[in-house]
C-alpha atoms as a PDB file:
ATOM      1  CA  UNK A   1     -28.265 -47.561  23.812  1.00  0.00           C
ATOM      2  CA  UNK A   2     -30.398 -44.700  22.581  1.00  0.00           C
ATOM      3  CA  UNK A   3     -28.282 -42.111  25.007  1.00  0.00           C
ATOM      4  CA  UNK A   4     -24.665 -43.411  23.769  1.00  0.00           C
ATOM      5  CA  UNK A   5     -26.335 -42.864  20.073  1.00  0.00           C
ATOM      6  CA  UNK A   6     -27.947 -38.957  20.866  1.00  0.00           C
ATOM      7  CA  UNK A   7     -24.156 -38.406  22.726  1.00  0.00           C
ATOM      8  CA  UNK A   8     -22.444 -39.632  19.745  1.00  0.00           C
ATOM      9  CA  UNK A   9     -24.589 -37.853  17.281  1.00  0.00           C
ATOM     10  CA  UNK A  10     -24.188 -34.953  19.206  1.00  0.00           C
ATOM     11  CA  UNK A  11     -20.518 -34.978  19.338  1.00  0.00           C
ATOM     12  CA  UNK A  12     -20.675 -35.904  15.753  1.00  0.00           C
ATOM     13  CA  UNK A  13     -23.353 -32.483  15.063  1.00  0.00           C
ATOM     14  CA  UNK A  14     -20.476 -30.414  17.342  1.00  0.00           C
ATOM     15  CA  UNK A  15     -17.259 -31.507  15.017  1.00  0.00           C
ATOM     16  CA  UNK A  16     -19.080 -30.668  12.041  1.00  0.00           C
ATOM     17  CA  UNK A  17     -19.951 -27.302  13.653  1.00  0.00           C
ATOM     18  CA  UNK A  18     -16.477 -26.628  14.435  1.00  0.00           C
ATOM     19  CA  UNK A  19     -14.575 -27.647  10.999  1.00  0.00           C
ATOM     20  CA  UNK A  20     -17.085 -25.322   9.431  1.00  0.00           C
ATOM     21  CA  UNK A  21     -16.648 -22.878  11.732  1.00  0.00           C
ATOM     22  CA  UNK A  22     -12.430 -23.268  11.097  1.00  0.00           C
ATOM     23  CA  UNK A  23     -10.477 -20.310   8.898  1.00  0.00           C
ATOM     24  CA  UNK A  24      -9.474 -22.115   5.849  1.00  0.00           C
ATOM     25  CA  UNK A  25      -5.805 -22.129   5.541  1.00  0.00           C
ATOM     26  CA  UNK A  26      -5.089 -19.005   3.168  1.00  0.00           C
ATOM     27  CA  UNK A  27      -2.664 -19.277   0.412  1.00  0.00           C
ATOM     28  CA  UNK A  28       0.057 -17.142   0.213  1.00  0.00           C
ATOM     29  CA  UNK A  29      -0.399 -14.466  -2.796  1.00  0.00           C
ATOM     30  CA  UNK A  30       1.581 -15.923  -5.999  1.00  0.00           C
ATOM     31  CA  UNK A  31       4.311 -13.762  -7.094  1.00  0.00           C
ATOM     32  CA  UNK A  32       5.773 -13.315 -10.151  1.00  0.00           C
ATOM     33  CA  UNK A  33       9.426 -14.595 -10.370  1.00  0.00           C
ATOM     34  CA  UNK A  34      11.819 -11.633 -11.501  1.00  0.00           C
ATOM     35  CA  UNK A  35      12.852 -13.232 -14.956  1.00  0.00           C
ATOM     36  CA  UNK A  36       9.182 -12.981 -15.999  1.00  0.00           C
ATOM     37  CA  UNK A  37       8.266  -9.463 -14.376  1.00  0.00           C
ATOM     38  CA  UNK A  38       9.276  -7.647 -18.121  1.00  0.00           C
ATOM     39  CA  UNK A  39       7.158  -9.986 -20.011  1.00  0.00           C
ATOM     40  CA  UNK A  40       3.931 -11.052 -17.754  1.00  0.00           C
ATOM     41  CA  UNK A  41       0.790  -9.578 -18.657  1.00  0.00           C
ATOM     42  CA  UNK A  42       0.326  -9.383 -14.969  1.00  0.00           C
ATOM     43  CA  UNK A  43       3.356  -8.795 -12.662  1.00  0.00           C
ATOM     44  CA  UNK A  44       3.213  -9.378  -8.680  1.00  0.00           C
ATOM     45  CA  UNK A  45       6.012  -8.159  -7.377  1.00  0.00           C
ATOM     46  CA  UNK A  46       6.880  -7.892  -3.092  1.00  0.00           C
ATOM     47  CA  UNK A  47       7.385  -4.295  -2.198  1.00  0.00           C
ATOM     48  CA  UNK A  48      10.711  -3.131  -0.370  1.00  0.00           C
ATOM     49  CA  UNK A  49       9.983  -2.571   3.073  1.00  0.00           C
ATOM     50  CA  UNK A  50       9.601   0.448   4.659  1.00  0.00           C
ATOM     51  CA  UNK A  51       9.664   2.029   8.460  1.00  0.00           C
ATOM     52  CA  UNK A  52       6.506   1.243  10.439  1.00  0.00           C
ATOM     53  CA  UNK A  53       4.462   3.804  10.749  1.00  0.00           C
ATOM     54  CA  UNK A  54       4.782   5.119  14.575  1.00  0.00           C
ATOM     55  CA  UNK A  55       1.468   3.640  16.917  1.00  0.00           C
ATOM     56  CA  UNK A  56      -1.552   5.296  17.063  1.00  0.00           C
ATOM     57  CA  UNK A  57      -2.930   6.977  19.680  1.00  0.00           C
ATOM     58  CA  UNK A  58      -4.663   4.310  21.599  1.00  0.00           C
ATOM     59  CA  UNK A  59      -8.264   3.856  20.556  1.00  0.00           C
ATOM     60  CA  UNK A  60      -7.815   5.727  17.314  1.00  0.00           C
ATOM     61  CA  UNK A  61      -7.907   3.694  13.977  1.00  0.00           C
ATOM     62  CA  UNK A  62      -4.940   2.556  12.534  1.00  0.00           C
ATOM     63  CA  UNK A  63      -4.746   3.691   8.556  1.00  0.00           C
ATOM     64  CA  UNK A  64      -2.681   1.259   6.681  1.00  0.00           C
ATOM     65  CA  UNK A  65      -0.274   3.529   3.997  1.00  0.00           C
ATOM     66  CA  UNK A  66       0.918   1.857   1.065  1.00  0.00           C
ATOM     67  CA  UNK A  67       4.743   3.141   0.885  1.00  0.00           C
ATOM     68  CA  UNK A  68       8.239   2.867  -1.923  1.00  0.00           C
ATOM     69  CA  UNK A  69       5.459   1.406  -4.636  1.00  0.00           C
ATOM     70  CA  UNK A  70       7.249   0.623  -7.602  1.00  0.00           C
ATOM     71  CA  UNK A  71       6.091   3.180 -10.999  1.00  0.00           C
ATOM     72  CA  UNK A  72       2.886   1.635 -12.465  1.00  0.00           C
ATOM     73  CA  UNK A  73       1.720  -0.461  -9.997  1.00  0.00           C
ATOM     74  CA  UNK A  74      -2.217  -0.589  -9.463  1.00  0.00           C
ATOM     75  CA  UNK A  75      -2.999  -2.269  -6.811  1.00  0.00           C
ATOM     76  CA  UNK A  76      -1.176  -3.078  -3.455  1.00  0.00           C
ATOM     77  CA  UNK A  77      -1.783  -6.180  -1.231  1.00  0.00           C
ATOM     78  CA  UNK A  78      -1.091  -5.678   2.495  1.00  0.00           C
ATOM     79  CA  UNK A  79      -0.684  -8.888   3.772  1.00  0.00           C
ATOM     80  CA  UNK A  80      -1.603  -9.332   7.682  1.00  0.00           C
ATOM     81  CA  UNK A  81       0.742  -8.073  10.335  1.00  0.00           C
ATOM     82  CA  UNK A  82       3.774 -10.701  10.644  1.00  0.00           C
ATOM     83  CA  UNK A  83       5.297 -11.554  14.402  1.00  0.00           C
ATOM     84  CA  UNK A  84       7.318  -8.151  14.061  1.00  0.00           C
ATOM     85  CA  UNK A  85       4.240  -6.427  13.257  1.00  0.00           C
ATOM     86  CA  UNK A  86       5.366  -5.671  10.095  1.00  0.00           C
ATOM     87  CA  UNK A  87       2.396  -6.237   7.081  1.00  0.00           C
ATOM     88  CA  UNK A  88       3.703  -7.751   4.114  1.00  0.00           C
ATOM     89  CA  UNK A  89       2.920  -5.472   1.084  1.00  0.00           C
ATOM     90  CA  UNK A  90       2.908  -6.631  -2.945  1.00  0.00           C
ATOM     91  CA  UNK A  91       2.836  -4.540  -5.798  1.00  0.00           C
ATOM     92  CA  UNK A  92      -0.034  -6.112  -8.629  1.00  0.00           C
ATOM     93  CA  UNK A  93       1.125  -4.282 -12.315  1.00  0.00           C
ATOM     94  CA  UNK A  94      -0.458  -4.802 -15.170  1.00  0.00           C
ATOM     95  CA  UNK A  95       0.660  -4.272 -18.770  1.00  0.00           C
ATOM     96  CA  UNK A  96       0.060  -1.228 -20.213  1.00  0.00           C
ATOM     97  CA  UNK A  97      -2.715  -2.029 -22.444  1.00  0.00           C
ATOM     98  CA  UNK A  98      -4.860  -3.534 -19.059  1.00  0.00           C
ATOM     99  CA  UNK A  99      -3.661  -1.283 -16.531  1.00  0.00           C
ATOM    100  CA  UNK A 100      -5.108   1.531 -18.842  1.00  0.00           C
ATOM    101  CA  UNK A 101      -8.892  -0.178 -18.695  1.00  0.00           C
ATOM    102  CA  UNK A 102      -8.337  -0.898 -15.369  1.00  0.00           C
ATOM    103  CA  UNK A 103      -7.851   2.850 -14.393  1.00  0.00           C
ATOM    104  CA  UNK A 104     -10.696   3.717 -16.565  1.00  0.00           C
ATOM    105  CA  UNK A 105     -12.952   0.528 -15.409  1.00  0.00           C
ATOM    106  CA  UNK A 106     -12.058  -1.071 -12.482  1.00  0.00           C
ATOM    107  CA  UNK A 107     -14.839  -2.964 -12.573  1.00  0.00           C
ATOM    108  CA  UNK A 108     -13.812  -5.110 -15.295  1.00  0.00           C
ATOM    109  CA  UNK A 109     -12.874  -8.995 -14.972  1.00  0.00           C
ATOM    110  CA  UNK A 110      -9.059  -8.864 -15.354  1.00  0.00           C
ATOM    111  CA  UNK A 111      -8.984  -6.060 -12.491  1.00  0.00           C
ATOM    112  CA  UNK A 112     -10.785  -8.020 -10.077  1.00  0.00           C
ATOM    113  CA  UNK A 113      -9.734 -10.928 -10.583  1.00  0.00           C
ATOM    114  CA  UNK A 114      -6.054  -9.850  -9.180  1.00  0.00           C
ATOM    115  CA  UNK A 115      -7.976  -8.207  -6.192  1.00  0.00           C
ATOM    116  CA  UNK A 116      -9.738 -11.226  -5.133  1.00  0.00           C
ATOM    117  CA  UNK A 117      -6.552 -13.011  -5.194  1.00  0.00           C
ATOM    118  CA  UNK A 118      -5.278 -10.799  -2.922  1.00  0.00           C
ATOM    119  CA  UNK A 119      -8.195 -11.319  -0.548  1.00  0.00           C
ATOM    120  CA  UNK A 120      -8.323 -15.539  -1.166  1.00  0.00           C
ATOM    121  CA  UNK A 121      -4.237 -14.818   0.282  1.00  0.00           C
ATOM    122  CA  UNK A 122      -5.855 -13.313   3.791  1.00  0.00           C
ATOM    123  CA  UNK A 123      -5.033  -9.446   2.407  1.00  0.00           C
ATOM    124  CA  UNK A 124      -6.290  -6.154   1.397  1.00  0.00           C
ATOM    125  CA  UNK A 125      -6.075  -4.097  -1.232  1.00  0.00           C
ATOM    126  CA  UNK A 126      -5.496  -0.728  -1.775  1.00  0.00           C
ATOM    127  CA  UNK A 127      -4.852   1.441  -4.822  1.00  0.00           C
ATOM    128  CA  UNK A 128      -1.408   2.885  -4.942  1.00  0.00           C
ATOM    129  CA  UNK A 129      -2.604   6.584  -3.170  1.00  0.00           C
ATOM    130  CA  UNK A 130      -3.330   3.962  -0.402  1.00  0.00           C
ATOM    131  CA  UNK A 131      -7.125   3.969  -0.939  1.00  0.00           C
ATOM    132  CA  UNK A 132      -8.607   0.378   0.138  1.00  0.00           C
ATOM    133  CA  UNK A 133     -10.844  -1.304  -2.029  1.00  0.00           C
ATOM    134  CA  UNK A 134     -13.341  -3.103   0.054  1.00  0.00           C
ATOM    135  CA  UNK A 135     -16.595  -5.387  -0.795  1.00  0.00           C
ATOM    136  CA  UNK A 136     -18.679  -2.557  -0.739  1.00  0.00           C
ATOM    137  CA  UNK A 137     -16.468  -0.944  -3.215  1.00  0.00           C
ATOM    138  CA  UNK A 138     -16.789  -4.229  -5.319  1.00  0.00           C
ATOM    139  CA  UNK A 139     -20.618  -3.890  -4.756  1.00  0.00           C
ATOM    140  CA  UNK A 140     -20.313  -0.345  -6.305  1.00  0.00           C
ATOM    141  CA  UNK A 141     -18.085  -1.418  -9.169  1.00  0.00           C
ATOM    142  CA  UNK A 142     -20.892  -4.457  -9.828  1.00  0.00           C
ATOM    143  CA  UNK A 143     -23.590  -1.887  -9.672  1.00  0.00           C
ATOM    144  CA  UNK A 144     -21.972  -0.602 -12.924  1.00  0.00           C
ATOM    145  CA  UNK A 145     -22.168  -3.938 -15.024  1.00  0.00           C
ATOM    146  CA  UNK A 146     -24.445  -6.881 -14.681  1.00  0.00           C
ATOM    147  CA  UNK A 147     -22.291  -9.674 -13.919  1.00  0.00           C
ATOM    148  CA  UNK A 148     -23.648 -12.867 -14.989  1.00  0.00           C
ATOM    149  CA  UNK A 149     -22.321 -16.007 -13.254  1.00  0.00           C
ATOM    150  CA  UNK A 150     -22.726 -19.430 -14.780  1.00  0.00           C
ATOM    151  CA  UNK A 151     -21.960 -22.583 -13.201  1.00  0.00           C
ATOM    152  CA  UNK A 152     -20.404 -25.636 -15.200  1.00  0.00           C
ATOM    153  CA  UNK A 153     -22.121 -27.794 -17.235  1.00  0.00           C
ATOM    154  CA  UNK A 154     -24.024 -30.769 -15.281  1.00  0.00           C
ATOM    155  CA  UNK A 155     -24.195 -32.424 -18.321  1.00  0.00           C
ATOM    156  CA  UNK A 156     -28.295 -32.832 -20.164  1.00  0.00           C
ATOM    157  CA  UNK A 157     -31.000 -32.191 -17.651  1.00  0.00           C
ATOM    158  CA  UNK A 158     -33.532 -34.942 -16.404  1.00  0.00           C
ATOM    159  CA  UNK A 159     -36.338 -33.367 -18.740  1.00  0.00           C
ATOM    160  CA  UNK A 160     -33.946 -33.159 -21.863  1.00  0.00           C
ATOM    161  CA  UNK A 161     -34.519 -36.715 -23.963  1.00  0.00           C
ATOM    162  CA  UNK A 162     -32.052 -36.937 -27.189  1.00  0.00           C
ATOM    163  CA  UNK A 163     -33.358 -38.457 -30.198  1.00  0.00           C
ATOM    164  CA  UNK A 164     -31.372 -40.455 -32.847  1.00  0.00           C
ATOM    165  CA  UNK A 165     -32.542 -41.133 -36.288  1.00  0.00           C
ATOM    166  CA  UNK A 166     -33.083 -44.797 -37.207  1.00  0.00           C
END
């Protein structure tokens, strides 16, 4: 009995293991739909597609290059290469009043906000000169501000006694 038990809690230790080990399904990125592009505070809009870029030599790196980015846009998100091979690539835009603090402070909340989208949808991002914005870029930008994360409220602690007046 006690060997049917350590197999099954085994097996049981093994599919935990492996569901945690499991890519999450990703979530395509959200796009904007074209009636709302003119008025959105924050536009995301797919970008036309261009020629593939010819193969590399083998064993050199590949550089992804953003290319036919709409005027204004300030990020890209290249999406991960399709059957074809071909990388799916959407233009983030901003309006003009966030765009602005976002070129001079990309650090700020709005800014990454849309690039961590990008990365919860499986892609990268790059600026729109086809610079990539990686974590340790994010580590540089939080070097710059102290970000302060608060969880939710878990309601009064265990310590905390309220009083009512009788």
């Amino acid at each position: 009995m006690s060997k049917a038990f350590s197999r099954l809690a085994a097996a049981a230790i093994v599919a935990a293991l492996v569901a945690a080990c499991s890519n999450t399904p990703r979530e395509p990125i959200p796009l904007t739909p074209p009636k709302e592009v003119g008025k959105a505070p924050v536009a995301r809009v797919p970008v036309p597609e261009s020629q593939p870029p010819s193969a590399p030599a083998l064993g050199a790196p590949s550089r992804i290059v953003v290319a036919n980015v709409p005027p204004g846009t300030q990020y890209v998100c290249v999406g991960q290469p399709g059957p074809d091979g071909a990388r799916s690539q959407t233009a983030i835009q901003f309006e003009e009043k966030v765009a602005q603090l976002c070129m001079k402070h990309p650090e700020m909340g709005p800014c990454q906000y849309e690039r961590n989208v990008c990365r919860r949808s499986g892609g990268r991002v790059f600026t729109a000169d086809s610079t990539e914005i990686t974590l340790g870029t994010e580590a540089e930008y939080d070097k710059k501000v102290m970000r302060v994360r608060f969880k939710g409220d878990d309601g009064p602690s265990r310590g905390s006694r309220s009083t009512s007046a009788r």
